[in-house]
Every structure is written in C-alpha cells, then in structure tokens.
Protein backbone atom coordinates (compact mmCIF):
# COMPACT_ATOMS: atom_id res chain seq x y z
CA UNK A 1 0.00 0.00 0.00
CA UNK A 2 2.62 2.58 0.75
CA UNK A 3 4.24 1.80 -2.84
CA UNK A 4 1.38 2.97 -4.88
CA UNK A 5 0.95 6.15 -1.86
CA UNK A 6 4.40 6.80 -2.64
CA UNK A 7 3.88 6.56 -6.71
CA UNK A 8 0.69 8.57 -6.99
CA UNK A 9 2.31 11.80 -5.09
CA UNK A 10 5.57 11.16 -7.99
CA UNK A 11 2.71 11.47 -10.05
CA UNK A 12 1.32 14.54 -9.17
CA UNK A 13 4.64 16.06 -8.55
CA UNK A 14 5.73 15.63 -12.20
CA UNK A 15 2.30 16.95 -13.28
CA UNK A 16 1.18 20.27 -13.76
CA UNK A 17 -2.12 21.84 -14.99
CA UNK A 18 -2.43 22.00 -18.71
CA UNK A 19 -4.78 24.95 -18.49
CA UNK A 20 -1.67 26.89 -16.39
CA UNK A 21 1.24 25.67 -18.52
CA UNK A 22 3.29 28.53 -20.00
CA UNK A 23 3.33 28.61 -23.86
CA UNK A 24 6.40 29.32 -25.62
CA UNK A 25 6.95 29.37 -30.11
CA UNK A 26 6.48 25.93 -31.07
CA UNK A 27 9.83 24.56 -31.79
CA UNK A 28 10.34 22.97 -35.16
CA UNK A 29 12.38 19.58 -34.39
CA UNK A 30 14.04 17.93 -37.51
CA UNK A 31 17.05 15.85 -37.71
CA UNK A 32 20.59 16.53 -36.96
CA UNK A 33 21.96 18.82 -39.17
CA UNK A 34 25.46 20.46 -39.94
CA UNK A 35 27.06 22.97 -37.45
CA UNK A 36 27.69 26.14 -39.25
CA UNK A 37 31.24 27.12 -39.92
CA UNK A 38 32.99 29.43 -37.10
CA UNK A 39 33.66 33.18 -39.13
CA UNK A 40 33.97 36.20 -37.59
CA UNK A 41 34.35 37.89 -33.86
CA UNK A 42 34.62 35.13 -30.73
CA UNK A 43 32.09 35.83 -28.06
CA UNK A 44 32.90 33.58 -24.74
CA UNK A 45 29.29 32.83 -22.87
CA UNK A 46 29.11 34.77 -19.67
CA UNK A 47 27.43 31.67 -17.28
CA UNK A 48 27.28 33.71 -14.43
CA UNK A 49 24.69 35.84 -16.59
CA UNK A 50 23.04 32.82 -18.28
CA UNK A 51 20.62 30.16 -17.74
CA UNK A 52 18.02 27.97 -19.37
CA UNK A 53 14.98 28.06 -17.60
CA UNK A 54 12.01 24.77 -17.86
CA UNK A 55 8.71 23.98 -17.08
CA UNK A 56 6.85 20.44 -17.05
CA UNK A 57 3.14 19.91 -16.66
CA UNK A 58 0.24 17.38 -16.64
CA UNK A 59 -2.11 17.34 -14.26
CA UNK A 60 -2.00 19.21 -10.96
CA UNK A 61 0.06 22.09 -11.36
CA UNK A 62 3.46 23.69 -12.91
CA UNK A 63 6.90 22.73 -11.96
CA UNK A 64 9.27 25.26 -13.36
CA UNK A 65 13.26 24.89 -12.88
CA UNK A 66 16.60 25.87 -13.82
CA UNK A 67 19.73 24.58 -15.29
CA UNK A 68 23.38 26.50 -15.16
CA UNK A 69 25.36 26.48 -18.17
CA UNK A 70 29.16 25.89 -18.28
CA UNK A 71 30.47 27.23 -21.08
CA UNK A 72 30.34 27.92 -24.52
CA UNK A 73 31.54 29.86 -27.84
CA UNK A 74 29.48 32.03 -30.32
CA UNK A 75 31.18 33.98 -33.27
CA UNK A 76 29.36 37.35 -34.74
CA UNK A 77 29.96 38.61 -38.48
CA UNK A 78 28.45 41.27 -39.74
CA UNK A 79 26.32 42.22 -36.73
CA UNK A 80 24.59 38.96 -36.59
CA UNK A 81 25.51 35.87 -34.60
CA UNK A 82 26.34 32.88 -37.28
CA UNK A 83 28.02 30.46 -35.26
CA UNK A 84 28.41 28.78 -31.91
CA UNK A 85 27.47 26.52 -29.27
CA UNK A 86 27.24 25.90 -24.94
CA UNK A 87 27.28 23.03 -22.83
CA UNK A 88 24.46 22.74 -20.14
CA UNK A 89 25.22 21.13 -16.73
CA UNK A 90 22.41 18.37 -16.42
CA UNK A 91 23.14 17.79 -12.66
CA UNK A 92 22.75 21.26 -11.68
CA UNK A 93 19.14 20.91 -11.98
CA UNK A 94 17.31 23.39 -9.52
CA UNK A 95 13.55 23.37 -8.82
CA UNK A 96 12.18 26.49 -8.19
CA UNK A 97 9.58 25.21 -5.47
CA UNK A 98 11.52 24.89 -2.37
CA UNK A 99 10.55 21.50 0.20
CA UNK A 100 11.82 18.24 1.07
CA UNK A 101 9.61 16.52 -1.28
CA UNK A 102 10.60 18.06 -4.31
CA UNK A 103 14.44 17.72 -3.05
CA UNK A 104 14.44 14.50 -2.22
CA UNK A 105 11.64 12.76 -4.77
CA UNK A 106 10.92 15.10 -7.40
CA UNK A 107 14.31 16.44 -8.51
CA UNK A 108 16.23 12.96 -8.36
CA UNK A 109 13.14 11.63 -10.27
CA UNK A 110 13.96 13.81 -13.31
CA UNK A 111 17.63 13.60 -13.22
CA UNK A 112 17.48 9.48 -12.81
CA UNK A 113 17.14 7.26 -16.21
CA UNK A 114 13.45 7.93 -16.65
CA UNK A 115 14.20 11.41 -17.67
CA UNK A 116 17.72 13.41 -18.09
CA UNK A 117 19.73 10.17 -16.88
CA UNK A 118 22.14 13.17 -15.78
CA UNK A 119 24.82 9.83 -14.10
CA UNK A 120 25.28 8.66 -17.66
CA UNK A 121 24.69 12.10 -19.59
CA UNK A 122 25.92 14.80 -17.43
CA UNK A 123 26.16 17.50 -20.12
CA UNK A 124 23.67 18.20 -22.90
CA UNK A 125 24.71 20.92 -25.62
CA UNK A 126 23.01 23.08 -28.58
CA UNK A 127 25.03 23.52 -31.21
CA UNK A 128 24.12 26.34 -33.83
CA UNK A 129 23.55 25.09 -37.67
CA UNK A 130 21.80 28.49 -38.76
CA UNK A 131 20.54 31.90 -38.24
CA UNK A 132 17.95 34.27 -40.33
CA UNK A 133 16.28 37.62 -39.91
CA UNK A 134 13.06 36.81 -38.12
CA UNK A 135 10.13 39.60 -39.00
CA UNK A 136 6.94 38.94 -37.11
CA UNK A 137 3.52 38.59 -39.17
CA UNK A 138 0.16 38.03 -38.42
CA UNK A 139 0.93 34.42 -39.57
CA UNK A 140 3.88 33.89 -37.78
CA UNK A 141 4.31 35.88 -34.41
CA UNK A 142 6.48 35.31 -31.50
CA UNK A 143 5.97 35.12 -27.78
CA UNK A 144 9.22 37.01 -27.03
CA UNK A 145 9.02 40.47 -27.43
CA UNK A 146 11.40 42.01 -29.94
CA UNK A 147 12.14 38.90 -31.63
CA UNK A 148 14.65 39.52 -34.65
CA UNK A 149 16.22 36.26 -35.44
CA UNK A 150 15.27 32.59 -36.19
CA UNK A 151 18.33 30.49 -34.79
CA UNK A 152 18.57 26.69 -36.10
CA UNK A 153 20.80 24.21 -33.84
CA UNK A 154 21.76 20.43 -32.98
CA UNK A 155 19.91 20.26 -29.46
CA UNK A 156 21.61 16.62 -27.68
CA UNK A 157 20.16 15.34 -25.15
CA UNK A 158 20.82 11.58 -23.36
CA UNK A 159 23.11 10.88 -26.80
CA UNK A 160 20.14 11.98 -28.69
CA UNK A 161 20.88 14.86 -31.46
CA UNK A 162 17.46 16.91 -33.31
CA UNK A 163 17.91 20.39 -34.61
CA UNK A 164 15.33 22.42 -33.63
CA UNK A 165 14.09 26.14 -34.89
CA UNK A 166 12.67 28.98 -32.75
CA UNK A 167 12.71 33.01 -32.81
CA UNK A 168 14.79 34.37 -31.02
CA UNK A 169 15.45 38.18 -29.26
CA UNK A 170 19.33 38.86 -30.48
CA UNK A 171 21.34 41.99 -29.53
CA UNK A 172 24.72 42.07 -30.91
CA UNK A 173 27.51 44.99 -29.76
CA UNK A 174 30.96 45.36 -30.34
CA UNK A 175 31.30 44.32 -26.61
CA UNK A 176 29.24 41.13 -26.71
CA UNK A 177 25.62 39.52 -27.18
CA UNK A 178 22.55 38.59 -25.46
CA UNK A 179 19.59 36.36 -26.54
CA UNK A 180 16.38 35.32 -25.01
CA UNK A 181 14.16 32.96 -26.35
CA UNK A 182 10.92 31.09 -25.11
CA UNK A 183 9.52 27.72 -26.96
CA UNK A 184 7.96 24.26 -26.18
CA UNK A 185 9.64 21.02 -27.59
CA UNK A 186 8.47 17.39 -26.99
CA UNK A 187 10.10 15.28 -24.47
CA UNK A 188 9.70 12.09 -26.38
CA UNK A 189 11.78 13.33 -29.11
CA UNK A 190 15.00 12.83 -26.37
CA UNK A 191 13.89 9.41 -24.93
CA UNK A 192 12.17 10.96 -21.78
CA UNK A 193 9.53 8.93 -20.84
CA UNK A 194 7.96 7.99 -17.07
CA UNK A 195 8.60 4.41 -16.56
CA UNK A 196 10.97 4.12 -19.36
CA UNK A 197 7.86 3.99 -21.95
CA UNK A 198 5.83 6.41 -23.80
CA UNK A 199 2.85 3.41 -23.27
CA UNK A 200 3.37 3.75 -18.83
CA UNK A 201 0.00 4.76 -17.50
CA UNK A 202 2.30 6.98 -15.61
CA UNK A 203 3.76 8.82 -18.49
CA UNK A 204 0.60 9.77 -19.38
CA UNK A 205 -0.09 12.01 -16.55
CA UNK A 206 2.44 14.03 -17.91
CA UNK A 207 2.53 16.44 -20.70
CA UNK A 208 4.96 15.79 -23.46
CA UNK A 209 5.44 19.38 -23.88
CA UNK A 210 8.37 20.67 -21.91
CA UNK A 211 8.77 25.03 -22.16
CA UNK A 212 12.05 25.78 -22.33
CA UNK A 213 13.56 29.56 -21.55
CA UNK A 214 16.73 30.45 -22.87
CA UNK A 215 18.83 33.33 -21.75
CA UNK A 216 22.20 33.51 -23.44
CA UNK A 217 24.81 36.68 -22.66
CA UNK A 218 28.17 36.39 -24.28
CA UNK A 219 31.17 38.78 -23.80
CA UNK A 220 33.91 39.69 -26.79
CA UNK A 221 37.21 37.13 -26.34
CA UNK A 222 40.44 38.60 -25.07
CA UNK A 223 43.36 37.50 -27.57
C-alpha cells in the first residue's frame, strides 16, 4: 500500500495543470543537421549571466526549474551571430519550489534514467547550424518580445541529437551579445519517458510538452 501512496504523489509532482502551462513558439524539431562554420568575432558565454529556464506539466500544477550552463563559444559577423554553441550542466538541476519533497523525490526523479539520466549524460549541448532575420507577421508571431532572429541548432540530449528552430530576441555589440528565447519542444523526441515507456500509464499524466527559456549573454574574447 505505501508503494502505490508513494507513486501517486511522484505522479502529481511531475504533473502540472495544462490549463496553467506557460506557452512558448512551437519549436520545429528535424534531424541533426550540420554545425555552421565558425567566421567572424569570438564571443565567450558569460554563465554567471546565463541560464536555461524549464517547465513540465500534466495534471496538478506547474513545476518550473533551472539549469546553469558551463560554457560555450558564439562567433558574430556582420552584426549577426552565425556560429556557436554551450554546454548545459544536467546535474545542476534546480527546482524552483523549495521542500523536502521536491528535493528528495521530485528532482532525483527527473535527473534518474526515466528522464535526463544526468549519471550517464551529465552535459547536454546546442550547437548552432543556422541563423535568419526573423520579422513577425500576423501568420507567424512570437511570444518574445522584440524577436529579430530565427536560430537553427543540434539540441543533444541523453546521446540523442534533433535540430530544432525557434525566434529568437538577439542583440549584438561590439562588446558582446545577449539572446532570449521562449519555446515548447516534446520530451519524447530525447527518450524521456515515465517508466521508461511512452505506453506507462504513468507517463501519461504528464505532458509531453516541456517550455524551455533560454537566456544567453556572451562577452567579446580577449586575444
């Protein structure tokens, strides 16, 4: 009896409400695809400025976190970032809501196999493969305000590699660059499934939309 007590508040702690679940640009996954070629200024990522933010939900409510990036390269030609790429620290996983449940069940729960698997992938990394002018229109908007750029990349995750597409906010100086960006992606896509099945009753208390917020700030190299 405790066992199934025990798995039906994992349940709800990996679940969030549908009907509260932050909504990001849809993401446009495809398979793996070149890295662009490195040409023009080097920009080293500032981590102590940067993060990428997430949020899971089913049923119950949202469970937002963070993740700390390590490190990471971006070049910048002609006032527009064409190449680069940063390494995220899967084990720094932070949840946002504070407690002993979420810090002792619900954050190991994501970072064991069923999920990020963070003991045998520690690291996942974007890679970029392409970036164009992004102009909003009534067809195709964005939720991030100011949104100038579409950036293209090789998102790997648990040894798992899908370029995915998403406007972008971009700010380039001669000093360094900043992005923010704000989209969904599907979990499945990257092998993260509840009971190590997209079938589990389980993982089907869980949306397979995950929103991911990314905010990048990158200062000019020193030679």
């Amino acid at each position: 009896m405790k066992k199934y007590i025990v798995t039906g508040i994992a349940v709800l702690l990996l679940a969030a409400s549908c009907s509260e679940a932050p909504k990001g640009d849809d993401a446009v996954v495809t398979d793996e695809k070149t890295a662009a070629d490195s040409n023009g200024v080097t920009m080293t990522l500032d981590p102590a400025n940067s993060s990428l933010g997430f949020t899971g939900w089913g049923v119950g409510k949202n469970h937002p976190g963070t993740f700390k990036l390590k490190n990471g390269t971006f070049t910048v030609k002609d006032g527009m970032v064409n190449s680069g790429s940063f390494i995220v620290d899967v084990s720094s996983l932070l949840m946002d809501e504070q407690g002993e449940m979420f810090a002792t069940k619900l954050q190991p729960h994501l970072l064991s196999a069923d999920f990020f698997d963070a003991t045998k992938f520690p690291e996942a990394k974007f890679e970029i493969t392409g970036c164009e002018a992004f102009t909003p229109t009534s067809g195709d908007t964005s939720v991030v305000a100011g949104a100038n750029m579409k950036i293209s990349g090789n998102l790997t995750m648990k040894g798992i590699t899908k370029n995915i597409s998403f406007p972008a906010k971009v700010d380039v100086t001669e000093a360094g660059t900043s992005a923010v960006a704000n989209f969904d992606i599907d979990r499945t896509q990257w092998d993260m499934h509840y009971n190590d099945s997209e079938e589990s009753a389980k993982d089907k208390f869980i949306a397979h939309e995950v929103n991911i917020r990314l905010n990048i700030t990158s200062k000019k190299a020193v030679n």
